[in-house]
C-alpha atoms as a PDB file:
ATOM      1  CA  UNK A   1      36.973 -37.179  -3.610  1.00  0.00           C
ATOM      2  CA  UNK A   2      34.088 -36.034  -5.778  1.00  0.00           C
ATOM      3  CA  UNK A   3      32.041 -38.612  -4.410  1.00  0.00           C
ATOM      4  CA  UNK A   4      32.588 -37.436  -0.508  1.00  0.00           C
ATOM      5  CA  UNK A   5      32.054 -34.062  -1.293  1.00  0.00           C
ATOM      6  CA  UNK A   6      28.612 -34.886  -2.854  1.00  0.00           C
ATOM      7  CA  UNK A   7      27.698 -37.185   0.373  1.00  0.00           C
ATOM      8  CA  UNK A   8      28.554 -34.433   1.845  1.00  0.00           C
ATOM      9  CA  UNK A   9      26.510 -31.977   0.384  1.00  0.00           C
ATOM     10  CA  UNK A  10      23.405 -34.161   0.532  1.00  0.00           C
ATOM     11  CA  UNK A  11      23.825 -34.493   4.235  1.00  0.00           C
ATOM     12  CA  UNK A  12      23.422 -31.293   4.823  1.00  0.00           C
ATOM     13  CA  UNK A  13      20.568 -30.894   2.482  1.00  0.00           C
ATOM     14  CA  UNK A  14      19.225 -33.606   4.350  1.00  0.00           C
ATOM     15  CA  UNK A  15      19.853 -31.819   7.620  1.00  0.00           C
ATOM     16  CA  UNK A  16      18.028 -28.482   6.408  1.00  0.00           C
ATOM     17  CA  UNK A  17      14.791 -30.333   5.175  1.00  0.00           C
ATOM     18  CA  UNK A  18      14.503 -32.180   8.333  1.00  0.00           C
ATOM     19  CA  UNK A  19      15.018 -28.641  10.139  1.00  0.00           C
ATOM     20  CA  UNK A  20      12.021 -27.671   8.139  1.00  0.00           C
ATOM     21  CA  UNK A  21      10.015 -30.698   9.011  1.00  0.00           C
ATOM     22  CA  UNK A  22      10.521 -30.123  12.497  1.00  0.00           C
ATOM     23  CA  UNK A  23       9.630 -26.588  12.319  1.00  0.00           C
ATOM     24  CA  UNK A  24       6.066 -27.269  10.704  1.00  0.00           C
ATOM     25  CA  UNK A  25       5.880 -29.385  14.468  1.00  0.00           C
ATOM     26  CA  UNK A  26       5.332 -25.412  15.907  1.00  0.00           C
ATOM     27  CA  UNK A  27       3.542 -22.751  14.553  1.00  0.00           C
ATOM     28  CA  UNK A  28       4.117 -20.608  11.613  1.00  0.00           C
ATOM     29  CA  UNK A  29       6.778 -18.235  12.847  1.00  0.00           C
ATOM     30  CA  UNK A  30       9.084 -20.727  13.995  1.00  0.00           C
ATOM     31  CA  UNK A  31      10.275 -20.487   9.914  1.00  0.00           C
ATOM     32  CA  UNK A  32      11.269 -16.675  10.519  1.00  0.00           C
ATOM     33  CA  UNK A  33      14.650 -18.246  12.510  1.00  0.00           C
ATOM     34  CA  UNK A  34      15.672 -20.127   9.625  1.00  0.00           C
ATOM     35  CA  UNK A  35      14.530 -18.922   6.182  1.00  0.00           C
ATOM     36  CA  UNK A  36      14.129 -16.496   3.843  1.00  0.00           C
ATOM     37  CA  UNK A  37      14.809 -12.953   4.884  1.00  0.00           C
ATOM     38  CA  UNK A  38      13.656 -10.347   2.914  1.00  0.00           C
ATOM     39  CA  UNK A  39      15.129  -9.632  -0.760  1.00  0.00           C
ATOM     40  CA  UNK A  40      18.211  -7.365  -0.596  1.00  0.00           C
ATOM     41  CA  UNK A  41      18.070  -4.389  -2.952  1.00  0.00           C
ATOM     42  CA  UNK A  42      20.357  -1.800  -3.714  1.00  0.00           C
ATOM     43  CA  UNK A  43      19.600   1.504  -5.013  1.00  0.00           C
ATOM     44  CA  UNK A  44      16.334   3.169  -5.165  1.00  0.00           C
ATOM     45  CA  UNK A  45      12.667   1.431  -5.772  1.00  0.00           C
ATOM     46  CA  UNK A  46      12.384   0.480  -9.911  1.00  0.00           C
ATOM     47  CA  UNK A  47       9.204  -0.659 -10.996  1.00  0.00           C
ATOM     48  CA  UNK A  48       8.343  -1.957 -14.932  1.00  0.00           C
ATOM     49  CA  UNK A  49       4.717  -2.263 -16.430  1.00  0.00           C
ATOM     50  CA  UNK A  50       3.260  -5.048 -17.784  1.00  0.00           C
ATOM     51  CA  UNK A  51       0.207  -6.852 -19.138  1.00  0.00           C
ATOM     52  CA  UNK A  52      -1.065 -10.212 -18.180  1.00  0.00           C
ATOM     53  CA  UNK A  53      -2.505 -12.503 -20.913  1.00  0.00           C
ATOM     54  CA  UNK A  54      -4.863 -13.697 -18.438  1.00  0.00           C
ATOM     55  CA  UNK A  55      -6.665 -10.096 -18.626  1.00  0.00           C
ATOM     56  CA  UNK A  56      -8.116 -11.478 -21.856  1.00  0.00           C
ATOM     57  CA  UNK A  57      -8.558 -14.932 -20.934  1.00  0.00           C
ATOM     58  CA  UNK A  58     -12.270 -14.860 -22.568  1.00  0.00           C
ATOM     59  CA  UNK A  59     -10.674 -14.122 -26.314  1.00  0.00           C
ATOM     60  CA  UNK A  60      -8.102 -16.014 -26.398  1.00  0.00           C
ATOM     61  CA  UNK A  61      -8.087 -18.852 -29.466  1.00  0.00           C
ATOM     62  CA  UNK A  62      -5.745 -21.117 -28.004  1.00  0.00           C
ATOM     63  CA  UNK A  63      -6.994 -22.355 -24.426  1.00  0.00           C
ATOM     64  CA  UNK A  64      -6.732 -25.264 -22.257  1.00  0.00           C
ATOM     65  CA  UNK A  65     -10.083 -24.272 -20.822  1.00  0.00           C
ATOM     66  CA  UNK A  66     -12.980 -22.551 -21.699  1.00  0.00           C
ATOM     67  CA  UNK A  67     -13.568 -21.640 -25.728  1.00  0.00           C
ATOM     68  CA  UNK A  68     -14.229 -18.096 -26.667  1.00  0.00           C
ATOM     69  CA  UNK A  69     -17.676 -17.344 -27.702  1.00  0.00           C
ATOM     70  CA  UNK A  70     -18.623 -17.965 -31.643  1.00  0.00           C
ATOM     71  CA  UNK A  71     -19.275 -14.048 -31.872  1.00  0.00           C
ATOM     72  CA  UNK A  72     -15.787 -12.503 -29.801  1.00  0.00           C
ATOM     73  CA  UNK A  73     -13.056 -11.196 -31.849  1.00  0.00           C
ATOM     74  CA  UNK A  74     -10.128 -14.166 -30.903  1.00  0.00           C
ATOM     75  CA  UNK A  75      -6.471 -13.581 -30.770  1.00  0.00           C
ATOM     76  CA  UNK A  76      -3.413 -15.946 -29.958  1.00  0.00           C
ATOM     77  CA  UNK A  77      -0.012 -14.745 -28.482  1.00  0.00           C
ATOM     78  CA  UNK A  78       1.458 -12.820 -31.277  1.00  0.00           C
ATOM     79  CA  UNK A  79      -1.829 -10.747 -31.162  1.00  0.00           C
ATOM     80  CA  UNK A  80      -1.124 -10.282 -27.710  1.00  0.00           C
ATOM     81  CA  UNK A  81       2.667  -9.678 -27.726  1.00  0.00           C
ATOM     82  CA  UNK A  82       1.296  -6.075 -30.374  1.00  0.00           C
ATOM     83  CA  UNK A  83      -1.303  -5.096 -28.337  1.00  0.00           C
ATOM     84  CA  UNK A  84       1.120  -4.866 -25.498  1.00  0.00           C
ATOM     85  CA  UNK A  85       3.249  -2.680 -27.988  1.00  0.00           C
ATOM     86  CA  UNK A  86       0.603  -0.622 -28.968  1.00  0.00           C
ATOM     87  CA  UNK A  87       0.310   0.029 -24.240  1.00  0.00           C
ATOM     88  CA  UNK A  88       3.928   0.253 -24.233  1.00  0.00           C
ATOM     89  CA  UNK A  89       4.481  -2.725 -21.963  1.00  0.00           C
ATOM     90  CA  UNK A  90       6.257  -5.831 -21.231  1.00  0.00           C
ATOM     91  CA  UNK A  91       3.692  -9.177 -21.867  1.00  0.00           C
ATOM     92  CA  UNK A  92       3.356 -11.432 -19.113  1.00  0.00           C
ATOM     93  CA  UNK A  93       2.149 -14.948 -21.811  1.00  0.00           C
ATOM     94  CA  UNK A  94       0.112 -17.170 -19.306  1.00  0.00           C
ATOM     95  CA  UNK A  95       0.513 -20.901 -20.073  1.00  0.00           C
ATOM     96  CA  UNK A  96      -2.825 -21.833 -20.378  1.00  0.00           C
ATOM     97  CA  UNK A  97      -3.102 -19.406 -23.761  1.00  0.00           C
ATOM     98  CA  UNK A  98      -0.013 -21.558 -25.822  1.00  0.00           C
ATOM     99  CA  UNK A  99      -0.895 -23.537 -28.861  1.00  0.00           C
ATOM    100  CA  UNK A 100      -1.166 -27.583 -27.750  1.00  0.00           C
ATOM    101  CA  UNK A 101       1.121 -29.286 -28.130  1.00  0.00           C
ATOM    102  CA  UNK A 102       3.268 -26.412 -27.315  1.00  0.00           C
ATOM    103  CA  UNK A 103       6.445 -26.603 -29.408  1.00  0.00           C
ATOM    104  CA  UNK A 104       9.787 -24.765 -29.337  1.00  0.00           C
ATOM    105  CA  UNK A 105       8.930 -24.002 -32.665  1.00  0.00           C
ATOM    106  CA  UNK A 106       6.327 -21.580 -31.592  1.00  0.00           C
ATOM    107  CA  UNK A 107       8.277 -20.669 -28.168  1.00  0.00           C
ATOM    108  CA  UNK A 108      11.195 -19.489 -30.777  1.00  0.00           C
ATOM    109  CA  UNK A 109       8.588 -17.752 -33.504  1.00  0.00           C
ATOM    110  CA  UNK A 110       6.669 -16.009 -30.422  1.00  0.00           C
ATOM    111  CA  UNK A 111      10.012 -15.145 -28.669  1.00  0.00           C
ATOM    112  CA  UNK A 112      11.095 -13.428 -32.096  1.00  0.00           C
ATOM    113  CA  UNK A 113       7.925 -11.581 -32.187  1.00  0.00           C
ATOM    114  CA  UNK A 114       8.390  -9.948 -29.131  1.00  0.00           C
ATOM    115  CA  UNK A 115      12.134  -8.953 -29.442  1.00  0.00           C
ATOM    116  CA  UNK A 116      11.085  -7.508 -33.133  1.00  0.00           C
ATOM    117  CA  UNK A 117       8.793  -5.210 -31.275  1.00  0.00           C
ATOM    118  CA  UNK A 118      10.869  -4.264 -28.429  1.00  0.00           C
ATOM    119  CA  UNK A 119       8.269  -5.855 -25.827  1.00  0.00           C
ATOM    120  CA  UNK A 120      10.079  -7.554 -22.895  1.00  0.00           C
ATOM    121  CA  UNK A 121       8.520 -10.831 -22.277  1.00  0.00           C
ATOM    122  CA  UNK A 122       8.144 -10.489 -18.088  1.00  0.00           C
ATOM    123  CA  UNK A 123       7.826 -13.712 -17.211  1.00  0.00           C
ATOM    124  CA  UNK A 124       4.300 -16.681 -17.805  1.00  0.00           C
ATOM    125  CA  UNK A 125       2.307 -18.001 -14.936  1.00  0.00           C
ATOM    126  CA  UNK A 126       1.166 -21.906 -14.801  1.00  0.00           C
ATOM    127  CA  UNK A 127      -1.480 -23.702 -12.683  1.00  0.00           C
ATOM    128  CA  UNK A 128      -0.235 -26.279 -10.527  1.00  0.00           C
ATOM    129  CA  UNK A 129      -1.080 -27.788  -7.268  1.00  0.00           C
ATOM    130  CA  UNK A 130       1.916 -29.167  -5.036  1.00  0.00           C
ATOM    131  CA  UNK A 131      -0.251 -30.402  -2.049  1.00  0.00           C
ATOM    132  CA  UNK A 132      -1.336 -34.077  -3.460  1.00  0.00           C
ATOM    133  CA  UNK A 133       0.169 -37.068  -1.722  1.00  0.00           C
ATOM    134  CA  UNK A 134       3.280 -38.877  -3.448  1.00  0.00           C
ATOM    135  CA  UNK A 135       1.957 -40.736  -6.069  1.00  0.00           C
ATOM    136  CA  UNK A 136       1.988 -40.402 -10.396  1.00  0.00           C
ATOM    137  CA  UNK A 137      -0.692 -37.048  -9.567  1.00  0.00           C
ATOM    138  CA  UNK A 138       2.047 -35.456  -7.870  1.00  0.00           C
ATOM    139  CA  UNK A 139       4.747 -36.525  -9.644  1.00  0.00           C
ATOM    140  CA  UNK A 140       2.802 -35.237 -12.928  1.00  0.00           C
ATOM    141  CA  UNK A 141       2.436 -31.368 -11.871  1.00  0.00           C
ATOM    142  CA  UNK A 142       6.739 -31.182 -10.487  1.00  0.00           C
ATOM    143  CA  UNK A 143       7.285 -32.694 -14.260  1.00  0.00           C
ATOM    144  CA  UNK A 144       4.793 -29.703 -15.586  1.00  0.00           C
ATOM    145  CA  UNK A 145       6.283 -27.447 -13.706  1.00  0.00           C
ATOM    146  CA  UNK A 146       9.913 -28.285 -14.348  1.00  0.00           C
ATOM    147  CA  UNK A 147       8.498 -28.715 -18.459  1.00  0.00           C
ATOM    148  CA  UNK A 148       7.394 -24.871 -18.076  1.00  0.00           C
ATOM    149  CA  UNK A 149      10.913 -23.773 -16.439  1.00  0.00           C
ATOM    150  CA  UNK A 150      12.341 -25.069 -19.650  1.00  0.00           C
ATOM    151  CA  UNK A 151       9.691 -23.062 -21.923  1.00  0.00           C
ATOM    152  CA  UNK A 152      10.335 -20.195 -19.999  1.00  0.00           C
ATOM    153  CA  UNK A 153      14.296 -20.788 -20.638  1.00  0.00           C
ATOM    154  CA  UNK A 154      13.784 -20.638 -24.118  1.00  0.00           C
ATOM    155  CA  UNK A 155      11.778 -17.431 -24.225  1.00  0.00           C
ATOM    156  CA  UNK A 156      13.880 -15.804 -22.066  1.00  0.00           C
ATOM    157  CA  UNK A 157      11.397 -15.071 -19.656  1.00  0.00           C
ATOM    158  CA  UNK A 158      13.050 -14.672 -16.048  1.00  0.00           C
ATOM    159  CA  UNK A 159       9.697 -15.616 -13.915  1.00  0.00           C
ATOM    160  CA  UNK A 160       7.174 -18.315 -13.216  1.00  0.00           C
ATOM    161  CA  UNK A 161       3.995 -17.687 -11.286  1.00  0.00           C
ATOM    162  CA  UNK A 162       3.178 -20.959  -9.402  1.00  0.00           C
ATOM    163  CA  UNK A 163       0.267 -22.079  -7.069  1.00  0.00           C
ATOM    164  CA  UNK A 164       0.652 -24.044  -3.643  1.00  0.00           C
ATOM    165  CA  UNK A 165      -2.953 -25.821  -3.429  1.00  0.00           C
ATOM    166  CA  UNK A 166      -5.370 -26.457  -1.334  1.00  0.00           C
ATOM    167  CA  UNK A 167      -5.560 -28.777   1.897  1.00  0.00           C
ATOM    168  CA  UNK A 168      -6.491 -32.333   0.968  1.00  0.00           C
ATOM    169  CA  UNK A 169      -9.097 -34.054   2.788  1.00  0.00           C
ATOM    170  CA  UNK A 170      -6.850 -36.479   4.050  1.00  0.00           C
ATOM    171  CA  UNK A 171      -4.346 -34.372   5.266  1.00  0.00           C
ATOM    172  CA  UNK A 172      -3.818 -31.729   8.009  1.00  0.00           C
ATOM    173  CA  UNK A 173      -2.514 -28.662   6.859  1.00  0.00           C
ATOM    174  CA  UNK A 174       1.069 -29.321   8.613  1.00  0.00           C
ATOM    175  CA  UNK A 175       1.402 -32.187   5.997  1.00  0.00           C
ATOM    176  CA  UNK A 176       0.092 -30.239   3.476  1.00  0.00           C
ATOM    177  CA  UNK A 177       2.334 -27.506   4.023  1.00  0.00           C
ATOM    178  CA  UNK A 178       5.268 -29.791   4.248  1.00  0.00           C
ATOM    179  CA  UNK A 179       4.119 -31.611   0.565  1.00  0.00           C
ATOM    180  CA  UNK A 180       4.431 -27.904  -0.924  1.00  0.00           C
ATOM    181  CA  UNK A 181       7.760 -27.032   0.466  1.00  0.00           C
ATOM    182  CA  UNK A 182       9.472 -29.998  -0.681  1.00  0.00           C
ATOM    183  CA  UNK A 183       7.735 -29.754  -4.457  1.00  0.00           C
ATOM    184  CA  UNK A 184       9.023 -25.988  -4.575  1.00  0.00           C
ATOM    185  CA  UNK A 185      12.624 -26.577  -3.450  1.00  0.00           C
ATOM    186  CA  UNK A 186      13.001 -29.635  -5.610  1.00  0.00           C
ATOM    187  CA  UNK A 187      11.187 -27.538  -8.451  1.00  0.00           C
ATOM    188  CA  UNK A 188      13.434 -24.379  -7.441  1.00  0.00           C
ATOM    189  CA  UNK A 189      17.165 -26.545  -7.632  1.00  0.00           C
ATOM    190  CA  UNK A 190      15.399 -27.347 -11.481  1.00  0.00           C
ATOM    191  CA  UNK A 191      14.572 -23.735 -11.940  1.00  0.00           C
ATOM    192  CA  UNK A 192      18.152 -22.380 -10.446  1.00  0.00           C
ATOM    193  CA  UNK A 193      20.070 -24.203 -12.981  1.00  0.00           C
ATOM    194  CA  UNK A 194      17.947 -22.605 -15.770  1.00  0.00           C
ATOM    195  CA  UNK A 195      17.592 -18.960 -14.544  1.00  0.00           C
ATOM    196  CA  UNK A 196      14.115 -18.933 -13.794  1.00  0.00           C
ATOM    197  CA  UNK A 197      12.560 -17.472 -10.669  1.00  0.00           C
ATOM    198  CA  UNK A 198       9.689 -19.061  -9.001  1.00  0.00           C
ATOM    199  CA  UNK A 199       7.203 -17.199  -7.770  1.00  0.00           C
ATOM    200  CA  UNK A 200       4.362 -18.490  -5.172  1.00  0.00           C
ATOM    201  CA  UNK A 201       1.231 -16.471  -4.845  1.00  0.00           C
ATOM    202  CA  UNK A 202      -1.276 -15.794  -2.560  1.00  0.00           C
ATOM    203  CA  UNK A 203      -3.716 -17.501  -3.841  1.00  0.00           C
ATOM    204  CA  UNK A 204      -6.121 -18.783  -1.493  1.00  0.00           C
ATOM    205  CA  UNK A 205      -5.901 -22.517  -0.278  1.00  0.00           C
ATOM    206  CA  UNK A 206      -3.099 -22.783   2.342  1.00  0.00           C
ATOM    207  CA  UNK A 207      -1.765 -19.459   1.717  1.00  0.00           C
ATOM    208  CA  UNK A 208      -4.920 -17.773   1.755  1.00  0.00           C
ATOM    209  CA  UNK A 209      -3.104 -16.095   4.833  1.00  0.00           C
ATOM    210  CA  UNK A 210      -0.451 -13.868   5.072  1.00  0.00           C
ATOM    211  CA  UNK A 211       1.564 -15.465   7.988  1.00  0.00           C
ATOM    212  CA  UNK A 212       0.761 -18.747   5.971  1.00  0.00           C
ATOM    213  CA  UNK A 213       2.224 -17.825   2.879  1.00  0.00           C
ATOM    214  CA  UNK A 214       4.979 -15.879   4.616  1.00  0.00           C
ATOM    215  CA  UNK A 215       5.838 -19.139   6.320  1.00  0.00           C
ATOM    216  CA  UNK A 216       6.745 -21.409   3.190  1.00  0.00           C
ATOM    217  CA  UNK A 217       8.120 -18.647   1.555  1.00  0.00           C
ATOM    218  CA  UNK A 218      10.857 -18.377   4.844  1.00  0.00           C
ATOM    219  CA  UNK A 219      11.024 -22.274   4.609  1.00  0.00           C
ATOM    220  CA  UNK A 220      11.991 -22.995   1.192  1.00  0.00           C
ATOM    221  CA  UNK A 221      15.919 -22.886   0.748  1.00  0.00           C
ATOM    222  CA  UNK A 222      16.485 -21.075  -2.799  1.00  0.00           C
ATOM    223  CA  UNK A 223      17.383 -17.801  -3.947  1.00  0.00           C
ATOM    224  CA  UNK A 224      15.298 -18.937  -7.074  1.00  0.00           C
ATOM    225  CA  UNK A 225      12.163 -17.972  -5.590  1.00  0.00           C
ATOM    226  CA  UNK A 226      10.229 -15.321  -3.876  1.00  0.00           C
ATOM    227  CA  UNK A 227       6.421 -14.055  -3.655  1.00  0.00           C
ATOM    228  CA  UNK A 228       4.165 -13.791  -6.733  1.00  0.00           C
ATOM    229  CA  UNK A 229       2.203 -10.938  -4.899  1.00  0.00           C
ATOM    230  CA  UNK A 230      -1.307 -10.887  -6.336  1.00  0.00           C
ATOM    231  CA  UNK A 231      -3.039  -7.405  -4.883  1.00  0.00           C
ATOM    232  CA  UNK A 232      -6.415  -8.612  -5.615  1.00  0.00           C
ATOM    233  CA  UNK A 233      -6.274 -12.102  -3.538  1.00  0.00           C
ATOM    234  CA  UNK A 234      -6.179 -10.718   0.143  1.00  0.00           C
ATOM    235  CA  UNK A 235      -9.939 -10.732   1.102  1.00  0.00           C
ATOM    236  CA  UNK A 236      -9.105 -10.435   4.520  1.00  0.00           C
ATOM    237  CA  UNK A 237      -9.805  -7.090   6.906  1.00  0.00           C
ATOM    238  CA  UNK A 238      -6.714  -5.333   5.941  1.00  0.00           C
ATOM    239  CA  UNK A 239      -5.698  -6.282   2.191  1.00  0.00           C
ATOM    240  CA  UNK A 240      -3.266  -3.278   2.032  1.00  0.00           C
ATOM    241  CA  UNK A 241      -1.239  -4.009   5.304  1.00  0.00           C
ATOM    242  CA  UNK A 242      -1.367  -7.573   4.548  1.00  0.00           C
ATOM    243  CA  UNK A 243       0.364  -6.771   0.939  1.00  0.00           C
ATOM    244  CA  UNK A 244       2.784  -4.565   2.812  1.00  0.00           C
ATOM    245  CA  UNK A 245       4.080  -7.616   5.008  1.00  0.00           C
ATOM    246  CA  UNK A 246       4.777  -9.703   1.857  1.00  0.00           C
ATOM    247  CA  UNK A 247       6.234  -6.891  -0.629  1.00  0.00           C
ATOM    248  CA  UNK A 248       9.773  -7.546   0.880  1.00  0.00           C
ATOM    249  CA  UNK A 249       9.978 -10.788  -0.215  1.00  0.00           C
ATOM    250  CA  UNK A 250       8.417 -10.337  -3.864  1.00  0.00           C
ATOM    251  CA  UNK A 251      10.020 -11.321  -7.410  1.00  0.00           C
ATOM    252  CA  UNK A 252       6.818 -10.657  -9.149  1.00  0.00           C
ATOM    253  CA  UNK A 253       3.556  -8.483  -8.836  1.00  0.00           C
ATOM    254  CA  UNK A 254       0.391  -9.067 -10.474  1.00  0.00           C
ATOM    255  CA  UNK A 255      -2.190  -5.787  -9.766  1.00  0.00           C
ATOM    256  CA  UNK A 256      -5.762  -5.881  -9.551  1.00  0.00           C
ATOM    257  CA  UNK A 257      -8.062  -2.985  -9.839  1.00  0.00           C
ATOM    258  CA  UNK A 258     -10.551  -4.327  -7.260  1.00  0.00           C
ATOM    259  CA  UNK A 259     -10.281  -5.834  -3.596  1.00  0.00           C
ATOM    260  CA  UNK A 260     -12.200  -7.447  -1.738  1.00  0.00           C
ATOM    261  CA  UNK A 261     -12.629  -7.169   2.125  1.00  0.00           C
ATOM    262  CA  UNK A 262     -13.447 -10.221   4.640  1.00  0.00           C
ATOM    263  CA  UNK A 263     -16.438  -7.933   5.564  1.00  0.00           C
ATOM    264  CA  UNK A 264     -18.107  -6.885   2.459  1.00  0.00           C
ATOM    265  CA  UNK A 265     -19.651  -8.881   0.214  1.00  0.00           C
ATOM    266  CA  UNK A 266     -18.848  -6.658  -3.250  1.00  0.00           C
ATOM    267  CA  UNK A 267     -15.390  -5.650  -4.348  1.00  0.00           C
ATOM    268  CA  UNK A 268     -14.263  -1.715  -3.932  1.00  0.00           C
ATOM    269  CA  UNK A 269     -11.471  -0.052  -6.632  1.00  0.00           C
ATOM    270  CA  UNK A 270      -8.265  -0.751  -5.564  1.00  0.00           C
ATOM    271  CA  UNK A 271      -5.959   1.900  -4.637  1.00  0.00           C
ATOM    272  CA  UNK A 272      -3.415   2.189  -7.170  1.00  0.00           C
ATOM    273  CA  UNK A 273      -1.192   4.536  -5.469  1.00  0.00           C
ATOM    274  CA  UNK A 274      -1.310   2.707  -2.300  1.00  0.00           C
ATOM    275  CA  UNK A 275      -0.297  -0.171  -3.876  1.00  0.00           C
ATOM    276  CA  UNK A 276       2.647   1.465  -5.831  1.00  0.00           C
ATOM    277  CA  UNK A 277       3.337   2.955  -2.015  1.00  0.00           C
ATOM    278  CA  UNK A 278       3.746  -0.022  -0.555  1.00  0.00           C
ATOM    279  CA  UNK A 279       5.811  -1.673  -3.165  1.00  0.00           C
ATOM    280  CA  UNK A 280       8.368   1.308  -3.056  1.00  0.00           C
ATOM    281  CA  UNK A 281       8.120   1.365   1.095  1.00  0.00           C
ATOM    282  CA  UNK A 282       9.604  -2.243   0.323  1.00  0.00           C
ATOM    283  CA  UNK A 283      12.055  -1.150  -2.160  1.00  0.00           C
ATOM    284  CA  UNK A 284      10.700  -3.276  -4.741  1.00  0.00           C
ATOM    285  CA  UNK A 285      12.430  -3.524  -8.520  1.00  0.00           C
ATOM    286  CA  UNK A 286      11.011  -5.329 -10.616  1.00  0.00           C
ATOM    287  CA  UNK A 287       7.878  -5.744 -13.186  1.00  0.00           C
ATOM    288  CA  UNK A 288       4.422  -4.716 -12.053  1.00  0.00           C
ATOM    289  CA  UNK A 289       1.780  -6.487 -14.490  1.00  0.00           C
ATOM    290  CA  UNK A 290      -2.376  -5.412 -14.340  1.00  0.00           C
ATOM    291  CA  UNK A 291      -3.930  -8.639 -14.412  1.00  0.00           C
ATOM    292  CA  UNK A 292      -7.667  -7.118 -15.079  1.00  0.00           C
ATOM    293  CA  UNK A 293     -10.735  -9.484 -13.971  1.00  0.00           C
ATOM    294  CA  UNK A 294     -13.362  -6.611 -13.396  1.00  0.00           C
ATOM    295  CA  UNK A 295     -16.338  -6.903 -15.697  1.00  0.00           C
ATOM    296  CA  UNK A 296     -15.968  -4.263 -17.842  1.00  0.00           C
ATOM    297  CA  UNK A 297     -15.022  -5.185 -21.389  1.00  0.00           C
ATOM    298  CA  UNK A 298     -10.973  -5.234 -21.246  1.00  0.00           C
ATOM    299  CA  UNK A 299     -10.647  -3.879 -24.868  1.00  0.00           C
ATOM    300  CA  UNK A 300     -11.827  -0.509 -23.311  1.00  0.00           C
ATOM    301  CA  UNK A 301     -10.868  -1.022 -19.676  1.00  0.00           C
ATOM    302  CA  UNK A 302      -7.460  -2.471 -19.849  1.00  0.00           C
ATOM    303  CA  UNK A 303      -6.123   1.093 -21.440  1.00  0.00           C
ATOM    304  CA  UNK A 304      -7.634   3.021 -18.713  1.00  0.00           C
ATOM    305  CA  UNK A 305      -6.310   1.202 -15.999  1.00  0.00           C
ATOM    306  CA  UNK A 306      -2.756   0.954 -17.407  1.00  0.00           C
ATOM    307  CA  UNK A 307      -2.562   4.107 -17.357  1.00  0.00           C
ATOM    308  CA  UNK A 308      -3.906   4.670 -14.229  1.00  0.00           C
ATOM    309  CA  UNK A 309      -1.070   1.987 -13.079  1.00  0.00           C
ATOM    310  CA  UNK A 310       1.873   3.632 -15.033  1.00  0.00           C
ATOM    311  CA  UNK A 311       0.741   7.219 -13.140  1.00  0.00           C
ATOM    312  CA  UNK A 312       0.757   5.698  -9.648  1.00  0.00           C
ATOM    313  CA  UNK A 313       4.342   3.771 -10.463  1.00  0.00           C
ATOM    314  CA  UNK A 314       5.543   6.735 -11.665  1.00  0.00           C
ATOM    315  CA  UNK A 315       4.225   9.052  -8.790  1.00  0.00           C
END
């Protein structure tokens, strides 16, 4: 009996990715008919401040990629996890900032840290690419992936930002879409059955564009997974409308405090109250993290502007 019923589910899981397949055959908004609508929320717009790590990606000690400079005061996570105390904010810990080999020694002793200070751990973001061919490449960044749903388990942290990629050479950008959907579903069923939400952002490549983005997100079959919406990565004419189109379906939101337009070659100061605008026109509830990149030093600037965020959340 338990054997039919499984056959039975797998069918029809069969039957919905094959739906999908077909519907990457015809342009984008076929996936409106048979995805994701936007997220349900009861009750009024709620919206919770935090910090990424990545705003002080240049001081960080422990890095996958570039070393801080011999003269720059370094810290690690726990450094972090206080200075987000000392803001009065939740700490969004990027992946690329953990101690190698990351252990759950330190996931524990880091997790501890935070709960001892009161400091909500939001949620970590990871760099991944889900548009390579089937091969050991792919197969490596689903097993990162799924390895970071697991760390994320363990600190509690209810979020994942994850990338899509960009269209290979060798591949039109129906296939490559198609390569991404199927390495976020089978990467959402992992994250499902840990508690962790997945959430894809606009980050250039083949969601560089809204109706892009907003198709896969409609396409994948999970309610572990939703819109990392990045305020900053729109440089199209309208970054503000476009945002407005994808706050419905967003689990996470990372804030800039500069856009960028398709016509101008510099970056303007974003809008902060727009933005928080927008997100409560969508009834959004959920954490709201400033993710600073501008090129003032962040020691100074990253104060300023969460206030500045906390004000326009608040408003």
């Amino acid at each position: 009996m338990f054997n039919l019923v499984m056959q039975k589910l797998s069918t029809r899981r069969d039957f919905l990715r094959a739906s999908t397949v077909t519907a990457l055959g015809l342009s984008a908004g076929a996936f409106a008919a048979h995805g994701m609508e936007p997220i349900p929320r009861k009750g009024a717009p709620r919206m919770m401040l935090s910090l990424a790590a990545y705003s002080f990606r240049n001081f960080f000690k422990d890095t996958n990629g570039k070393k801080p400079a011999a003269d720059v005061k370094t810290i690690d996570l726990l450094d972090f996890v206080d200075f987000c105390g000392a803001q009065n904010c939740a700490a969004e810990v990027t992946s690329y900032y953990f101690p190698q080999p990351i252990t759950d020694e330190f996931l524990l002793k880091l997790k501890r840290h935070a709960f001892l200070r009161g400091i909500p751990i939001s949620g970590s973001a990871v760099g991944n690419t889900f548009t390579l061919k089937p091969g050991a490449a792919r197969d490596k960044q689903i097993a990162d992936t799924k390895k970071w749903i697991d760390h994320a388990a363990l600190l509690n942290a209810p979020h994942i930002r994850i990338f899509a990629g960009t269209q290979p050479k060798d591949a039109t950008k129906e296939e490559a879409t198609k390569l991404c959907i199927e390495a976020i579903e089978e990467c959402c069923d992992y994250a499902g059955q840990r508690g962790v939400v997945l959430g894809l952002e606009n980050h250039g490549g083949i969601v560089a564009d809204p109706a892009d983005l907003l198709a896969i997100v409609r396409a994948v079959k999970s309610p572990w997974f939703g819109i990392n919406l990045d305020t900053g990565n729109f440089n199209t004419d309208d970054p503000y409308a476009d945002l407005a189109k994808c706050a419905p379906y967003a689990v996470n939101v990372q804030v800039k405090v500069e856009i960028k337009r398709r016509s101008s070659k510099t970056a303007e100061p974003s809008d902060l109250k727009r933005v928080a605008k927008l997100l409560r026109d969508s009834n959004y509830q959920g954490y709201v993290a400033l993710e600073y990149e501008a090129a003032e030093d962040p020691w100074k600037a990253v104060p300023r502007h969460l206030e500045e965020l906390r004000a326009a959340l608040a408003s």
